[in-house]
Protein backbone atom coordinates (compact mmCIF):
# COMPACT_ATOMS: atom_id res chain seq x y z
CA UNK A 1 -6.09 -9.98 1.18
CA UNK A 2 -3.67 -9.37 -1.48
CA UNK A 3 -0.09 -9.36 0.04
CA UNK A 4 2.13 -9.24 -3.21
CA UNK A 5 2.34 -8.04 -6.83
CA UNK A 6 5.09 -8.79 -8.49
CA UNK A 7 5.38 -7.47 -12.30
CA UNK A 8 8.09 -8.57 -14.60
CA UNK A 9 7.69 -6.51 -18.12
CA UNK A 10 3.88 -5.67 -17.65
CA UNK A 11 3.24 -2.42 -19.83
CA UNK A 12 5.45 0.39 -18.34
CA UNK A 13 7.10 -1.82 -15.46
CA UNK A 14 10.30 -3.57 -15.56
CA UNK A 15 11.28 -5.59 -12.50
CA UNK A 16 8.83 -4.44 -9.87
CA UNK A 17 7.31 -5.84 -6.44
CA UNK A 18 5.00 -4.69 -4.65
CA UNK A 19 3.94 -5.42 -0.88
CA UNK A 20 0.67 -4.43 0.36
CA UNK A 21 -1.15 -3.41 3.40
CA UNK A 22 -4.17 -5.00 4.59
CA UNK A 23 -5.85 -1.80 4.96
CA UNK A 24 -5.19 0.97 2.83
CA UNK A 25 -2.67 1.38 -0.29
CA UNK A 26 -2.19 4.54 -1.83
CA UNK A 27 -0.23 5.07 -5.42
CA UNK A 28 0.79 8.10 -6.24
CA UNK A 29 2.51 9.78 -9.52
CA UNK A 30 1.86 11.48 -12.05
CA UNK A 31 -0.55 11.16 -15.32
CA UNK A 32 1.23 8.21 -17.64
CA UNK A 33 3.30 6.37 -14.76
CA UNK A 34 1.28 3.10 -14.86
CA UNK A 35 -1.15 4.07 -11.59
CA UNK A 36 -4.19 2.71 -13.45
CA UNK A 37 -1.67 -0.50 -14.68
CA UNK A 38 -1.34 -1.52 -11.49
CA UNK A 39 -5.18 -1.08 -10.54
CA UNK A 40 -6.31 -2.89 -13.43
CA UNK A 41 -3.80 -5.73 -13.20
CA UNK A 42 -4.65 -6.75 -9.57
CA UNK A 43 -8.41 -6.49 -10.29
CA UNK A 44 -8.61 -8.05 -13.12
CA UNK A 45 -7.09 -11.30 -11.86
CA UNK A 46 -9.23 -11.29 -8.29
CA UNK A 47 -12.51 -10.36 -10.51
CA UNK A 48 -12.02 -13.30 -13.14
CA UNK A 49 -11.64 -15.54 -10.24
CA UNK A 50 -14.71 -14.16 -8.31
CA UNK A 51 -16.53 -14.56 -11.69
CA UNK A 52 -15.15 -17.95 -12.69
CA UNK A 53 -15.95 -19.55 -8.82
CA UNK A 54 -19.78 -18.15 -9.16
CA UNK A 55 -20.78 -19.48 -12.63
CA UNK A 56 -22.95 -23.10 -12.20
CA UNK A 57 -20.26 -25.52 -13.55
CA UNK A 58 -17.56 -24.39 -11.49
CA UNK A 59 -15.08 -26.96 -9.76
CA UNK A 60 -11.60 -26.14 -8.68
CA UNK A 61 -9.76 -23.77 -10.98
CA UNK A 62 -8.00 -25.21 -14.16
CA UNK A 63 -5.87 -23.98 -16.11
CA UNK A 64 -7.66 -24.89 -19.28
CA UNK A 65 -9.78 -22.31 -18.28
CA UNK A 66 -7.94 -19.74 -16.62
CA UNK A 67 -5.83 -19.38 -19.72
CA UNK A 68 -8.65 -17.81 -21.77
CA UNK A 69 -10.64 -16.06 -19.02
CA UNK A 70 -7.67 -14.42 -17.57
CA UNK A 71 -6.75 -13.38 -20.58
CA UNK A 72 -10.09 -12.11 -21.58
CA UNK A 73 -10.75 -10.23 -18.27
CA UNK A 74 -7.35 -8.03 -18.64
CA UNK A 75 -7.75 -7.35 -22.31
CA UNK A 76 -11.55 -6.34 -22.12
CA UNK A 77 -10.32 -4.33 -18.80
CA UNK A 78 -7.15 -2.59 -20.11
CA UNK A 79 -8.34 -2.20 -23.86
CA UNK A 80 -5.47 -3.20 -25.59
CA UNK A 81 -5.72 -4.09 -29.43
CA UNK A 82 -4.26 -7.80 -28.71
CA UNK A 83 -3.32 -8.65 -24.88
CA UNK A 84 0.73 -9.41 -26.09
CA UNK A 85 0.68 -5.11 -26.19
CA UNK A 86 0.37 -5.26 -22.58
CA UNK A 87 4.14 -6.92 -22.46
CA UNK A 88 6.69 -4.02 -22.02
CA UNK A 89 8.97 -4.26 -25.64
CA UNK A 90 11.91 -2.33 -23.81
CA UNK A 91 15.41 -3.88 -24.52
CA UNK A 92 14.17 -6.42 -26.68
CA UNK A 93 12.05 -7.96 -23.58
CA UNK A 94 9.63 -10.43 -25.30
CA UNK A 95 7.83 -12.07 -22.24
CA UNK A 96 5.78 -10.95 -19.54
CA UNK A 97 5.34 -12.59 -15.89
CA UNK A 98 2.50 -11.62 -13.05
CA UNK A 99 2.63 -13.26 -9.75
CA UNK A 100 0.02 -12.48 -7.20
CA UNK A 101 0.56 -13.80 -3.56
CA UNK A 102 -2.27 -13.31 -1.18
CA UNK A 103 -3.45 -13.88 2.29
CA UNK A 104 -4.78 -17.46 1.94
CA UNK A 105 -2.15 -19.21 -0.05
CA UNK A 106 -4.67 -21.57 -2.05
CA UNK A 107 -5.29 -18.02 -3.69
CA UNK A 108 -1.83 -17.54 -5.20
CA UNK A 109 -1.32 -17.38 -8.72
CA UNK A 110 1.16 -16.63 -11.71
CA UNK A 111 0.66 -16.02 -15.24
CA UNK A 112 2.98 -15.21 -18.42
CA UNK A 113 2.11 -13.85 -21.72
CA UNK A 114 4.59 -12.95 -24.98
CA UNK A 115 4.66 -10.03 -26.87
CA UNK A 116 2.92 -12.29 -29.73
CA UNK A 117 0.06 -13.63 -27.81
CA UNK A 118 -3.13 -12.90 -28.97
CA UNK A 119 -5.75 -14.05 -26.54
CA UNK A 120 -4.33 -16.78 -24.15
CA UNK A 121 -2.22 -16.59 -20.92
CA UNK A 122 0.19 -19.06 -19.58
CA UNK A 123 -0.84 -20.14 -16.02
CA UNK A 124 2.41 -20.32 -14.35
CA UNK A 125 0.87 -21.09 -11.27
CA UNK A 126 -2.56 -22.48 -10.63
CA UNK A 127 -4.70 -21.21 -7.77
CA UNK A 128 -7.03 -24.31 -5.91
CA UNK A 129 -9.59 -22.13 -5.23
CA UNK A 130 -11.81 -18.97 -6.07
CA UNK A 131 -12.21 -16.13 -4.83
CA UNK A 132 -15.77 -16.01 -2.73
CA UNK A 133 -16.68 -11.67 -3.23
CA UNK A 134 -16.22 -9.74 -6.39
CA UNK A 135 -13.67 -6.90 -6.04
CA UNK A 136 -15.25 -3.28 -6.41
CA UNK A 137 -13.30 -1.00 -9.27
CA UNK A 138 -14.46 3.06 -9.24
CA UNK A 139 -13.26 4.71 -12.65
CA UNK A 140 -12.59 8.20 -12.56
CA UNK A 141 -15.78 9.19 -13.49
CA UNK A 142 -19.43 8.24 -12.15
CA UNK A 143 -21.90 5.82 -13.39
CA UNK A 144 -25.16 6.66 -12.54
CA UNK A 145 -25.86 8.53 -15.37
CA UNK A 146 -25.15 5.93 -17.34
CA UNK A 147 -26.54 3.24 -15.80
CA UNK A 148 -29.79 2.78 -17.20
CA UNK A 149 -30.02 -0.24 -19.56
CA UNK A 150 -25.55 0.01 -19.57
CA UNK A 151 -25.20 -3.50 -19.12
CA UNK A 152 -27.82 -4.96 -21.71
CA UNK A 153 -26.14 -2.57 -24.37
CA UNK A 154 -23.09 -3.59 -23.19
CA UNK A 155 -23.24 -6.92 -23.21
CA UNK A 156 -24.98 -7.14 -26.72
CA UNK A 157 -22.91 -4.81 -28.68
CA UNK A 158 -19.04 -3.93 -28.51
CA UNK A 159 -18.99 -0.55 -26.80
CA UNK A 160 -15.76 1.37 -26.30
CA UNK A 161 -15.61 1.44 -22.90
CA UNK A 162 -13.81 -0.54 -20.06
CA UNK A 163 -15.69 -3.57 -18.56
CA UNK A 164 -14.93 -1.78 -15.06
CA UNK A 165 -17.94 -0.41 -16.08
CA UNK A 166 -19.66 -3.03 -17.10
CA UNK A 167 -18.78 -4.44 -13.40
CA UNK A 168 -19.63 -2.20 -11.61
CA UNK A 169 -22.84 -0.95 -12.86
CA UNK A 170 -24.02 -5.06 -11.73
CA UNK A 171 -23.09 -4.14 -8.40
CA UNK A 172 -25.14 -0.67 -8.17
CA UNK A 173 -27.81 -2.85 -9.75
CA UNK A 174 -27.79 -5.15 -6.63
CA UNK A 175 -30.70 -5.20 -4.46
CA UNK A 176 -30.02 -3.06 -1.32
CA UNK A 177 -29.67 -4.99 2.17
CA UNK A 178 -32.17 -6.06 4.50
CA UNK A 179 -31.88 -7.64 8.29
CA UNK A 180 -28.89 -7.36 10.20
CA UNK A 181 -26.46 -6.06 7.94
CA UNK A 182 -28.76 -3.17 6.73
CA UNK A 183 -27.58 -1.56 10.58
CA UNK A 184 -24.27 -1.81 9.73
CA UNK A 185 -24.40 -0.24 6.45
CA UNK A 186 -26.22 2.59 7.80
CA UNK A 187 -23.87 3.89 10.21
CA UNK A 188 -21.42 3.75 7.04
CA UNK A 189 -24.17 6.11 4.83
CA UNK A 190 -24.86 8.32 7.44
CA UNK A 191 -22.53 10.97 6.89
CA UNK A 192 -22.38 10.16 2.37
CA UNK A 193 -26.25 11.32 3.03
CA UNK A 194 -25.89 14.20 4.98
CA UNK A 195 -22.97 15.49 2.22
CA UNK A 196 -25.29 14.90 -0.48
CA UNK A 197 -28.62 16.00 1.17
CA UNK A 198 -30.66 13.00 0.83
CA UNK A 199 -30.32 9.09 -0.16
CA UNK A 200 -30.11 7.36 -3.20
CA UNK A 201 -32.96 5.11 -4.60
CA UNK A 202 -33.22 3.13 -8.01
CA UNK A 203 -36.56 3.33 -9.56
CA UNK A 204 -37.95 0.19 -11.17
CA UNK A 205 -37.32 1.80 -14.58
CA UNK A 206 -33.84 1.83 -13.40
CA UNK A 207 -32.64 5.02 -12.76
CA UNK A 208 -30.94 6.61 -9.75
CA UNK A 209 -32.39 9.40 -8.16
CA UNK A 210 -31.27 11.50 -4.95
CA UNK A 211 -34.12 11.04 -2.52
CA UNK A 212 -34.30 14.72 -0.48
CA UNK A 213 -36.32 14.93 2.07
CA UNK A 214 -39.42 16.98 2.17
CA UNK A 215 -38.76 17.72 -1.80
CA UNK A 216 -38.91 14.51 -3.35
CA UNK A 217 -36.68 12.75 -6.05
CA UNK A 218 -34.13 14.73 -7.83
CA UNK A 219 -32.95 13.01 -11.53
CA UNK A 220 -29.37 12.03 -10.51
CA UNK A 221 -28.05 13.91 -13.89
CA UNK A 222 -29.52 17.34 -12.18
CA UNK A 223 -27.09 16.30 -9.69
CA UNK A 224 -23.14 18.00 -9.42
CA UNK A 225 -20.69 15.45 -10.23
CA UNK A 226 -19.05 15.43 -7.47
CA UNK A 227 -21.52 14.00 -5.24
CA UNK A 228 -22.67 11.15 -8.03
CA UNK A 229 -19.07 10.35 -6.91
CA UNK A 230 -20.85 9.89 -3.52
CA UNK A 231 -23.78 8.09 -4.27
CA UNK A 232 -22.15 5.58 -5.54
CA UNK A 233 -20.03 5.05 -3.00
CA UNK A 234 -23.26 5.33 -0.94
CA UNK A 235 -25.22 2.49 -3.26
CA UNK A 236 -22.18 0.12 -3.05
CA UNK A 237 -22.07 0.30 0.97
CA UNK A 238 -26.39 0.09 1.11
CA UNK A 239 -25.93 -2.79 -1.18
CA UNK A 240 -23.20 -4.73 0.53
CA UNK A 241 -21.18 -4.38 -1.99
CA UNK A 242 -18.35 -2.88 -0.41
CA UNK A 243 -19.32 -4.70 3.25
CA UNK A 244 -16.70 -7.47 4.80
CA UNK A 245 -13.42 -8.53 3.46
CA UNK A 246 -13.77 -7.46 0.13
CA UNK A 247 -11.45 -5.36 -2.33
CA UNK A 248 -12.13 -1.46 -3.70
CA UNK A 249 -9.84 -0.38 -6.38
CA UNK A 250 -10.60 3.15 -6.88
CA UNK A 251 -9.01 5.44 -9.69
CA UNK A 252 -8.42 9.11 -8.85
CA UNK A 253 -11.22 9.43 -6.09
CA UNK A 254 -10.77 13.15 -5.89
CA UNK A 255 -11.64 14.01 -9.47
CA UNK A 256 -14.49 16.48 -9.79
CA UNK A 257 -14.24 17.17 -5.71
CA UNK A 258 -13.40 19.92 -3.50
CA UNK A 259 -11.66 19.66 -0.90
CA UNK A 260 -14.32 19.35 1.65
CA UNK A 261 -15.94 16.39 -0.18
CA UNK A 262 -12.10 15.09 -0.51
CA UNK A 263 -12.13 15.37 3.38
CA UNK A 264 -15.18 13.11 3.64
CA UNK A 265 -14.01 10.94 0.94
CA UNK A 266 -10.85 10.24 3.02
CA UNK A 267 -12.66 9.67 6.17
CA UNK A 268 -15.30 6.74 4.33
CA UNK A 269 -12.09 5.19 2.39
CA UNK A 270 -10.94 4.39 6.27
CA UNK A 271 -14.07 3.78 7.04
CA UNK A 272 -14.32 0.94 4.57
CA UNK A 273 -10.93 0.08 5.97
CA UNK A 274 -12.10 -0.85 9.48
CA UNK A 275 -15.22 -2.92 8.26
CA UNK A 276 -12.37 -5.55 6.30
CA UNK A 277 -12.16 -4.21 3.06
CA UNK A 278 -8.59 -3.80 1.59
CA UNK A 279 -8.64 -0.43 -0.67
CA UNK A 280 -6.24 0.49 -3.42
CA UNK A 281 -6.02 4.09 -4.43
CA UNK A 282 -4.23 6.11 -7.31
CA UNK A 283 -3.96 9.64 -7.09
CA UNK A 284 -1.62 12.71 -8.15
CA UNK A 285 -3.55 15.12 -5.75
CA UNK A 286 -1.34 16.26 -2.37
CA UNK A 287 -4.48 17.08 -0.92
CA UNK A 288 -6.09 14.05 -0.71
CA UNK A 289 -3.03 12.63 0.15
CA UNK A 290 -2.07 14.63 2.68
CA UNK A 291 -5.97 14.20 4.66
CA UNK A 292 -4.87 10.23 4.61
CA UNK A 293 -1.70 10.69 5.84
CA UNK A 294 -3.25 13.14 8.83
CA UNK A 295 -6.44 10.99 9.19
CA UNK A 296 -3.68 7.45 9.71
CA UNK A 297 -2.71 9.09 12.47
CA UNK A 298 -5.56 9.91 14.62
CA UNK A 299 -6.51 7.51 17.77
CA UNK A 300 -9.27 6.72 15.61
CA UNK A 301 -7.66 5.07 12.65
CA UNK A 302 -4.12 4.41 13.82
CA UNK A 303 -4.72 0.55 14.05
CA UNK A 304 -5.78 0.48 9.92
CA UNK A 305 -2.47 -0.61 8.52
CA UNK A 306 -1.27 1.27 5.23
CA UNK A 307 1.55 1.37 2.43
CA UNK A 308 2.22 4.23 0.07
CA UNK A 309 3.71 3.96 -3.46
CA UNK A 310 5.19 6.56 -5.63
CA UNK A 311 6.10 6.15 -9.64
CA UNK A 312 8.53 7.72 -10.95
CA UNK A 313 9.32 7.41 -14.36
CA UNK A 314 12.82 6.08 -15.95
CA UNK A 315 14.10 5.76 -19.58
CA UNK A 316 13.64 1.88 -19.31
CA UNK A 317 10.62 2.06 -17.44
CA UNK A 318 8.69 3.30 -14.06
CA UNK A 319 10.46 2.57 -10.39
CA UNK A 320 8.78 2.07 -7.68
CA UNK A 321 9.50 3.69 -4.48
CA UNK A 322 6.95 2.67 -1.10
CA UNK A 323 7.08 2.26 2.79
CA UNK A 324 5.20 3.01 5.57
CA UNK A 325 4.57 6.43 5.57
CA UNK A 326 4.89 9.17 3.12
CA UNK A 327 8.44 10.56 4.11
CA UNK A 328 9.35 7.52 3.25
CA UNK A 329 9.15 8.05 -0.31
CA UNK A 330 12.35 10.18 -1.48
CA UNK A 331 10.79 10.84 -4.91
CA UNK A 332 7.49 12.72 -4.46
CA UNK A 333 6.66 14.89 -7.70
CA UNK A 334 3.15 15.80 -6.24
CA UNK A 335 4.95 17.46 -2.77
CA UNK A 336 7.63 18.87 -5.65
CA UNK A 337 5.04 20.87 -8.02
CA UNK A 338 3.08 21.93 -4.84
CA UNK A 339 6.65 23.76 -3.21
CA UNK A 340 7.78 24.90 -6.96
CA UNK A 341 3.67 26.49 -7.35
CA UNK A 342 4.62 28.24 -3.93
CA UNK A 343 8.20 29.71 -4.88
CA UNK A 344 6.75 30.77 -8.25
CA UNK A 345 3.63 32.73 -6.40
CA UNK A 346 5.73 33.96 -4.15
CA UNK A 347 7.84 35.53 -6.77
CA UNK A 348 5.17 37.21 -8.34
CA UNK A 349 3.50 38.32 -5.30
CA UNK A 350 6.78 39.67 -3.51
């Protein structure tokens, strides 16, 4: 479990710290306030170490090679031209620090880059060992459309697109579960499948297709975005993906849903919550926010433990307000457009 992220100078953050729940975290603010920063900065770190700890050669962690593979992970991740653009260059700042503090202590680490480096970090402090379960990162959009022969391209020619993708399209290639755990993932599916009609099978061409019953397979590009959103969700729980003590980053779940998909969406993400899995979410929609906040409450969920964040940006960079609840947050722009929408409808419509 990730318990702290502390950011000095990291793209649009200044001085910032961050203290997590071991359930759910939710970040919230709107378009250009770093949501996505934060995201991509705590996965990348827990996924290089996932991937460094499974390769065949692995020891303990050095920091001969977590200089370049850290490094790596965040720029092929975040897309920057050269990973010293990631370093925030407000008031002459030329140095950036990440320290990440987690659950087990032989996890924590701390890295530094300048505004001049070009594709090594300096390990600040070096973890002693790696992490044992890949993280899970869910862009905005879905990726079963894509998925078929994604990661040979990718991986053979440079491709404009995040290695999120890359990521997770491996782990919707996984092989589905069998045995005891295949029971426990199936109570998690039921209610994905009844939203989206049917269940989700890979072909051996590889392609995903939504399985409906009585009517056979339906080409998961005939299907509405929205619940592709689902399915993967769906293929990551069949495959054990997101299963036990892992990590789910997920970037604007509620794109492309309505609000009774949103509903449902809320109710797996706490779901996931009670099987071990610590989830990160940025949003900007009060809806979704609002069915978490409602849903934390319930006899059902109240023992999940949760943080909130909001961003609000300031001329030398983005504070950070969080706490317990949501009315703990004084700065909420999403609650603030919502009430100004009202008084403006209510003004035409007197």
């Amino acid at each position: 479990m990730l318990n702290k992220l502390t950011l000095n100078g990291f793209t649009v953050f200044t001085d910032t710290e961050l203290r997590f729940a071991s359930g759910l975290n939710v970040v919230i603010g709107e378009n250009g306030c770093g949501k996505s920063h934060l995201l991509k900065a705590a996965y990348s770190v827990i996924a290089n170490s996932a991937e460094e700890g499974k390769k065949p050669t692995a020891g303990e962690p050095t920091k001969v090679a977590l200089q370049k593979s850290i490094a790596d992970k965040l720029v092929h991740v975040m897309r920057p031209e050269s990973l010293g653009r990631l370093a925030n260059r407000i008031q002459g700042r030329k140095r950036c620090e990440l320290s990440f503090q987690f659950n087990d202590a032989n996890l924590n680490c701390a890295l530094s880059f300048a505004t001049s480096s070009k594709s090594e970090v300096q390990v600040d402090k070096l973890p002693k060992k790696w992490h044992e379960k890949a993280p899970v990162f869910l862009p905005t959009r879905e990726l079963l459309t894509i998925f078929p022969n994604f990661i040979s391209v990718y991986e053979n020619h440079y491709l404009e697109f995040e290695e999120t993708y890359r990521d997770t399209c491996l782990l919707l290639g996984a092989l589905a579960l069998r045995g005891p755990r295949e029971k426990q993932a199936a109570e998690l599916l039921k209610p994905l499948e009844e939203a989206m009609g049917g269940k989700v099978v890979l072909d051996k061409n590889g392609r995903f297709y939504l399985q409906l019953p009585g009517k056979g397979n339906m080409e998961m590009p005939l299907v509405a975005e929205g619940l592709r959103k689902l399915a993967m969700i769906a293929r990551l729980i069949s495959t054990g993906s997101l299963l036990d003590k892992g990590y789910l980053f997920w970037d604007e779940p509620e794109t492309n849903l309505n609000p009774k998909l949103i509903k449902l969406v809320a109710r797996v993400i706490y779901h996931l919550c009670q099987q071990g899995i610590q989830v990160f979410i940025a949003t900007h929609s009060l809806f979704l926010l609002r069915e978490l906040e409602v849903l934390s409450q319930s006899s059902e969920f109240k023992k999940i433990k949760h943080r909130f964040f909001a961003l609000r940006p300031e001329p030398n960079g983005v504070e950070v307000e969080q706490g317990d609840r949501v009315d703990d947050l004084n700065t909420l722009v999403l609650l603030d457009e919502e009430l100004s929408q009202s008084d403006r409808f209510m003004e035409v419509n007197p």
